[in-house]
N, C-alpha and C. Protein backbone atom coordinates (compact mmCIF):
# COMPACT_ATOMS: atom_id res chain seq x y z
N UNK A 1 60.21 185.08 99.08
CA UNK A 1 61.54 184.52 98.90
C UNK A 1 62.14 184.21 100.25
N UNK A 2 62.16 183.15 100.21
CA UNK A 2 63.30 182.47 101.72
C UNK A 2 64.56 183.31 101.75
N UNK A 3 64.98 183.67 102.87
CA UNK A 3 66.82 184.38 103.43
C UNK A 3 67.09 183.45 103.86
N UNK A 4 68.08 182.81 103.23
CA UNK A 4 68.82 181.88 103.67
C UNK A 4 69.91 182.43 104.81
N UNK A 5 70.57 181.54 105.57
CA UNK A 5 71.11 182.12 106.31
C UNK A 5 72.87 181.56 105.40
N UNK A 6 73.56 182.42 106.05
CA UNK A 6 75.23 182.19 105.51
C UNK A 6 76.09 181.29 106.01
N UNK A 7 76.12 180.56 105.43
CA UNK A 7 77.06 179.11 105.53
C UNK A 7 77.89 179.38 106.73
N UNK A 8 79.08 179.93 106.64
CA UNK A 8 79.66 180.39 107.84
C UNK A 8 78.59 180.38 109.31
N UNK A 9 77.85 181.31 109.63
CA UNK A 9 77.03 181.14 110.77
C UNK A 9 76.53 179.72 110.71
N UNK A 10 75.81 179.52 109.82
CA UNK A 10 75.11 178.41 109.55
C UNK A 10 76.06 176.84 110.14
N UNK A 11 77.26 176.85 110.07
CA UNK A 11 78.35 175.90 110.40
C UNK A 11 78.86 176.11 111.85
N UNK A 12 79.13 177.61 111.96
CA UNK A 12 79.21 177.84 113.85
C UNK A 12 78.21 177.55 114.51
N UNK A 13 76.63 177.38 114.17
CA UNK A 13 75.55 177.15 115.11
C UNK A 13 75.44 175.56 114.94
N UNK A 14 75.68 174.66 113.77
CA UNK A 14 75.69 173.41 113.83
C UNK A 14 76.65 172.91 114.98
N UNK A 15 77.92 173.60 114.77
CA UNK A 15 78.93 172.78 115.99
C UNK A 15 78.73 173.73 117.08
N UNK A 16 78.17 174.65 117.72
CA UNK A 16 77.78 174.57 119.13
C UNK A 16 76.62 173.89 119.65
N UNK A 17 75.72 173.39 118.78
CA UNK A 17 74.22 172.97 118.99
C UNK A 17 75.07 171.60 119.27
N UNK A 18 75.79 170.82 118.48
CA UNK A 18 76.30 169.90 118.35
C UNK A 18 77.18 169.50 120.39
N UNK A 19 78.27 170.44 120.70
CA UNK A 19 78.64 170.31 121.54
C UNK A 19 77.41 171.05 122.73
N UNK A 20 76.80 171.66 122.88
CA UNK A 20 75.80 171.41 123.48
C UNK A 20 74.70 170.29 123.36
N UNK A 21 74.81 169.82 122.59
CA UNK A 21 74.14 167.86 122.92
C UNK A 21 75.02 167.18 123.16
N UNK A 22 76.31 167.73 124.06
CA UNK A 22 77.21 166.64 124.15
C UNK A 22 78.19 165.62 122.78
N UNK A 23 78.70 166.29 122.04
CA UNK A 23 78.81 165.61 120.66
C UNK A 23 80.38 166.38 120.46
N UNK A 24 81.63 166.02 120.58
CA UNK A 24 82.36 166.79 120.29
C UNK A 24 82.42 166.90 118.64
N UNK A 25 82.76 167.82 118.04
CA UNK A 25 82.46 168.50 116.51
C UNK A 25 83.95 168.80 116.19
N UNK A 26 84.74 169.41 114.62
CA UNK A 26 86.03 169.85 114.39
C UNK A 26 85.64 170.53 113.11
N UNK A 27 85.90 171.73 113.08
CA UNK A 27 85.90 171.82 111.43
C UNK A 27 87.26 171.38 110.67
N UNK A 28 86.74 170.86 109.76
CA UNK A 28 87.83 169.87 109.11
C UNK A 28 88.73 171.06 107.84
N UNK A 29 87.11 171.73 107.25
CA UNK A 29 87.56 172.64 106.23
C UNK A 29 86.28 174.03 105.78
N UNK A 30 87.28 174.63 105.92
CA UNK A 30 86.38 175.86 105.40
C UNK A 30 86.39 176.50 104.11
N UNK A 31 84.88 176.68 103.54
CA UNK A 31 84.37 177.09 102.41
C UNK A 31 84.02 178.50 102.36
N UNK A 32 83.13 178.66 101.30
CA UNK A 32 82.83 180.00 101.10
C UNK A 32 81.84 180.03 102.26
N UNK A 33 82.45 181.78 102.49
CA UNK A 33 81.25 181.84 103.80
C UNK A 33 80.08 182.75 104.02
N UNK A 34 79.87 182.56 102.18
CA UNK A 34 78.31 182.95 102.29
C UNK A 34 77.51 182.53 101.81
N UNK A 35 78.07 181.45 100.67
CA UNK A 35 77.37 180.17 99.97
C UNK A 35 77.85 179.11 99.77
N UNK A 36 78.65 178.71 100.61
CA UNK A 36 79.27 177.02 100.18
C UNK A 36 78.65 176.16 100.86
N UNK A 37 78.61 174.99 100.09
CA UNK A 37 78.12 173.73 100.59
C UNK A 37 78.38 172.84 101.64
N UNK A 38 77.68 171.84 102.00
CA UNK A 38 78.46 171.98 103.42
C UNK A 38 78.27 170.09 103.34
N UNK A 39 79.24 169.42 104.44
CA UNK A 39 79.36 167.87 104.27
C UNK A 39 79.42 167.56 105.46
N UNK A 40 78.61 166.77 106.56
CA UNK A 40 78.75 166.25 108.05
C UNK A 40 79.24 164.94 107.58
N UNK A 41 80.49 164.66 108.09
CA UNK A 41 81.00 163.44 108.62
C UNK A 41 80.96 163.50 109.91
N UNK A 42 80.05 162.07 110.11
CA UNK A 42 79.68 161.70 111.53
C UNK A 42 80.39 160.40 111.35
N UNK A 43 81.52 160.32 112.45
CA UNK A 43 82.38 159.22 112.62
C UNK A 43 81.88 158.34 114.15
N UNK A 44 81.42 157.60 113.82
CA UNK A 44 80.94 156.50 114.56
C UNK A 44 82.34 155.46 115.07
N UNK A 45 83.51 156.04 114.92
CA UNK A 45 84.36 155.02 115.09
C UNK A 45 84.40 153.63 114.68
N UNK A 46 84.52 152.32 115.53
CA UNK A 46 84.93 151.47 115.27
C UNK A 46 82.96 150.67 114.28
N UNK A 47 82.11 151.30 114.55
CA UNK A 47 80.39 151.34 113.97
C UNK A 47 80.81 152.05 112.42
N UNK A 48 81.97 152.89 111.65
CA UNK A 48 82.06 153.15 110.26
C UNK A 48 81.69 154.40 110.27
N UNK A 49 81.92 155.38 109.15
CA UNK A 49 81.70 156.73 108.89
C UNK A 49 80.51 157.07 108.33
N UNK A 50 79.96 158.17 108.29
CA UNK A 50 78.50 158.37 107.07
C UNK A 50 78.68 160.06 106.88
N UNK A 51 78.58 159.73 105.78
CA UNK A 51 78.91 161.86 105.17
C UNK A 51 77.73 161.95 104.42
N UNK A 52 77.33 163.11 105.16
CA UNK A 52 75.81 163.40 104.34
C UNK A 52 76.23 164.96 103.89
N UNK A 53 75.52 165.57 102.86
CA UNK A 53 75.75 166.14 102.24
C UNK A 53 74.69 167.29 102.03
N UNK A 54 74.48 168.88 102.31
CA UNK A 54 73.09 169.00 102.39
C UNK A 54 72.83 169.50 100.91
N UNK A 55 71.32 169.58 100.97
CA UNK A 55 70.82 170.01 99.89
C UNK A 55 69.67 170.35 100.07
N UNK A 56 68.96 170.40 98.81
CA UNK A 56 67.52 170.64 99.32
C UNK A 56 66.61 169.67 98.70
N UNK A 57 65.41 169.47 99.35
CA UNK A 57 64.22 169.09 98.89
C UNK A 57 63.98 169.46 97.78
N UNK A 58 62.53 168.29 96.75
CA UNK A 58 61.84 168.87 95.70
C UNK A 58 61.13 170.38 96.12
N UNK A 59 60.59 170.52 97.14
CA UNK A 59 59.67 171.90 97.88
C UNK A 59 61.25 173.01 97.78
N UNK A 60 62.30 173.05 97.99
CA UNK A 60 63.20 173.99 98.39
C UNK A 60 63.98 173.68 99.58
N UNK A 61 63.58 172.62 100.67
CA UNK A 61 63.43 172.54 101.98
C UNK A 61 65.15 172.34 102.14
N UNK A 62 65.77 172.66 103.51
CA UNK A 62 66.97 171.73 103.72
C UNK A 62 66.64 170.03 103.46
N UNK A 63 67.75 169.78 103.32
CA UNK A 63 67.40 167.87 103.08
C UNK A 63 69.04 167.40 103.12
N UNK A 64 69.19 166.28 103.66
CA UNK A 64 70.38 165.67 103.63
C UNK A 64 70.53 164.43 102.53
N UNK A 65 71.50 164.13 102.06
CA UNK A 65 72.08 162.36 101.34
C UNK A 65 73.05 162.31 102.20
N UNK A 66 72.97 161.07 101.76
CA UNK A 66 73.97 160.43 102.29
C UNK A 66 75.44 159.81 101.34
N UNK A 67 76.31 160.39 101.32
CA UNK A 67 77.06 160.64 100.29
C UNK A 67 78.08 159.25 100.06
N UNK A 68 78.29 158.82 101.29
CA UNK A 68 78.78 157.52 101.42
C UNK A 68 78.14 156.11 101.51
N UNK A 69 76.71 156.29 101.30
CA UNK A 69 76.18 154.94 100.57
C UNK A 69 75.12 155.36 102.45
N UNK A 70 73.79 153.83 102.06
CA UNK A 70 72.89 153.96 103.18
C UNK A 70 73.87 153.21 104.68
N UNK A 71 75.16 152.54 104.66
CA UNK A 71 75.72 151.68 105.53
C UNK A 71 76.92 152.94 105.73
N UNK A 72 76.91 152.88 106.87
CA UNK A 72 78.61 152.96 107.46
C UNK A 72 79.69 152.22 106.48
N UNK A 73 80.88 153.00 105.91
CA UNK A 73 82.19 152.86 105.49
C UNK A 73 82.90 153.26 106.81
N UNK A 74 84.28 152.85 106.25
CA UNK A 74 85.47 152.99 106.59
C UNK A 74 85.68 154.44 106.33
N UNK A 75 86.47 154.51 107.86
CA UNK A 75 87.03 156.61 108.31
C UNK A 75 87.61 156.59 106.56
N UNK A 76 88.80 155.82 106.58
CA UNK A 76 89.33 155.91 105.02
C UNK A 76 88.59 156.03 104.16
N UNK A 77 87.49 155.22 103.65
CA UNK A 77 86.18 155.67 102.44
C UNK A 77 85.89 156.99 102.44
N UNK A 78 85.83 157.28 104.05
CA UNK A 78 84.89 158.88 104.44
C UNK A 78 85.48 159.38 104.11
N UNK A 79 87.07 159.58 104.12
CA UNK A 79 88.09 160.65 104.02
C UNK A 79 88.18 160.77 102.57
N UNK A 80 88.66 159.59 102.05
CA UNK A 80 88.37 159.49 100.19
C UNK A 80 87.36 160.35 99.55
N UNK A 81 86.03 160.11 99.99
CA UNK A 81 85.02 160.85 99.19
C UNK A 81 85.20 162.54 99.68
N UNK A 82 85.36 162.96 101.33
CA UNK A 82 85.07 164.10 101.45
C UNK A 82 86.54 165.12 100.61
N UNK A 83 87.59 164.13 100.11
CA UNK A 83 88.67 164.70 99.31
C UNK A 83 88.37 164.67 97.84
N UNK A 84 87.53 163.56 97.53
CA UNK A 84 87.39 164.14 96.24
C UNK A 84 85.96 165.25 95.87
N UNK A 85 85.33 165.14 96.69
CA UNK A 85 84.18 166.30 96.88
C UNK A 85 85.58 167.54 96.82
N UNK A 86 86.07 167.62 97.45
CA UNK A 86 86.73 169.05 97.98
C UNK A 86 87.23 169.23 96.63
N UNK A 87 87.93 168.25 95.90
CA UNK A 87 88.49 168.60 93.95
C UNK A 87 87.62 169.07 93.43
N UNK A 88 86.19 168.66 93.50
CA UNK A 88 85.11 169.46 92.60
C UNK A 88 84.86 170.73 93.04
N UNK A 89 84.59 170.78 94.48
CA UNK A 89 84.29 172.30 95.18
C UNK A 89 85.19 172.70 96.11
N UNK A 90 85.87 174.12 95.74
CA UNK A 90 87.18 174.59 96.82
C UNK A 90 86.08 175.35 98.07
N UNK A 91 84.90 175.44 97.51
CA UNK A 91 84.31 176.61 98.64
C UNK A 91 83.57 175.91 99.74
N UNK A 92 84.19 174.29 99.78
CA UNK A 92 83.24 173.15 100.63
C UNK A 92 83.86 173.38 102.20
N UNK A 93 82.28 173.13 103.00
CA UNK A 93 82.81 173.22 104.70
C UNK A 93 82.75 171.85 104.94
N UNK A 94 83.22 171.27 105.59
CA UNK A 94 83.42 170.07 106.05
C UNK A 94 83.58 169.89 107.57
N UNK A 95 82.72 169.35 108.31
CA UNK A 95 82.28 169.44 109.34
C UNK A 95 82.54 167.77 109.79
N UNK A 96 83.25 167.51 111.19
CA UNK A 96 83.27 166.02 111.68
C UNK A 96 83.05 165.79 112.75
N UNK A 97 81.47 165.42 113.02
CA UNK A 97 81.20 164.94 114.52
C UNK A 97 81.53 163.58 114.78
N UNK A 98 81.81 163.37 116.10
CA UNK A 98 82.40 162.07 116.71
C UNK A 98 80.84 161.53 117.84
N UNK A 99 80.56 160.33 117.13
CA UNK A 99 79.66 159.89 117.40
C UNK A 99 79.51 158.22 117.93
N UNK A 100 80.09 157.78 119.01
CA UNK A 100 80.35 156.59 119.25
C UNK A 100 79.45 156.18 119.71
N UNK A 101 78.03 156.18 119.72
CA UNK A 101 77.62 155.21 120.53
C UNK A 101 75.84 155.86 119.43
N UNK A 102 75.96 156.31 118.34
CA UNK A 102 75.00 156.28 116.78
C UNK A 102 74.06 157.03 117.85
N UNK A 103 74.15 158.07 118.68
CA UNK A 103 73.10 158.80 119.21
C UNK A 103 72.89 160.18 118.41
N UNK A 104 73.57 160.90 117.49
CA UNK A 104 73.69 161.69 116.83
C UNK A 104 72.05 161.72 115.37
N UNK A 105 71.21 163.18 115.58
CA UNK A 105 70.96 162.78 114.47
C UNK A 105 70.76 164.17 113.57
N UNK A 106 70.37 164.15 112.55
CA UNK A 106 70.47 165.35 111.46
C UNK A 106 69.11 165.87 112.01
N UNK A 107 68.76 167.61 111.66
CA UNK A 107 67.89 167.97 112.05
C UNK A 107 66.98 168.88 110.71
N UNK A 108 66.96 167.82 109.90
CA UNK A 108 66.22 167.47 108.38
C UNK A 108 66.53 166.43 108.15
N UNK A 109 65.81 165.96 107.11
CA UNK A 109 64.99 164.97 106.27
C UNK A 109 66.20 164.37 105.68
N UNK A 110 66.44 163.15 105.43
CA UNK A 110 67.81 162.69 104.41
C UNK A 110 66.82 161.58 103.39
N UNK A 111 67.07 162.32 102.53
CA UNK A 111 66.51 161.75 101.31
C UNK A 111 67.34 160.56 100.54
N UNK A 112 67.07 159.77 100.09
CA UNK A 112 67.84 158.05 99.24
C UNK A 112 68.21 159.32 97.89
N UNK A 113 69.45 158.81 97.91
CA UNK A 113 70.58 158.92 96.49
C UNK A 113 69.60 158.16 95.55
């Protein structure tokens, strides 16, 4: 059986790994912090938003979607969906790296919706 590790840690080591690659990070919102789900909005600025969403693989594996379609939306689209995600789940982390120049990348697999 896999130990997963706890959302909480799991969200503090994303945004220091994050600002140690140079990437400033914010937590936007905090979830449960020993099993909630978790949402990267990577804001590309004036390049459009992309919120991926994790999950897992058919195997179990981490795996990302992409929750806002395969293209960059609008910060507004991003903000729309990661608010109505948050109506379905109160225990959601929401995580927003600032990524201007699309050098940012996930460190798993993002699987097609």
């Amino acid at each position: 059986m896999e130990t997963r590790v706890k959302t909480q840690i799991w969200v503090k080591a994303f945004i220091r790994r994050a600002e140690v690659d140079g990437f400033a990070s914010v937590l936007l919102s905090r979830g449960d912090a020993d099993a909630g789900a978790v949402l990267i909005k990577v804001n590309r600025f004036e390049l459009g938003c992309v919120v991926y969403t994790q999950v897992r693989d058919e195997k179990g594996n981490p795996a990302w979607m992409t929750g806002t379609g395969r293209e960059p939306v609008l910060e507004a689209d991003a903000d729309a969906y990661i608010e109505r995600q948050r109506q379905y789940d109160a225990d959601l982390w929401v995580v927003e790296l600032e990524d201007p120049k699309s050098g940012y990348s996930l460190d798993a697999i993002i699987l097609d919706a």
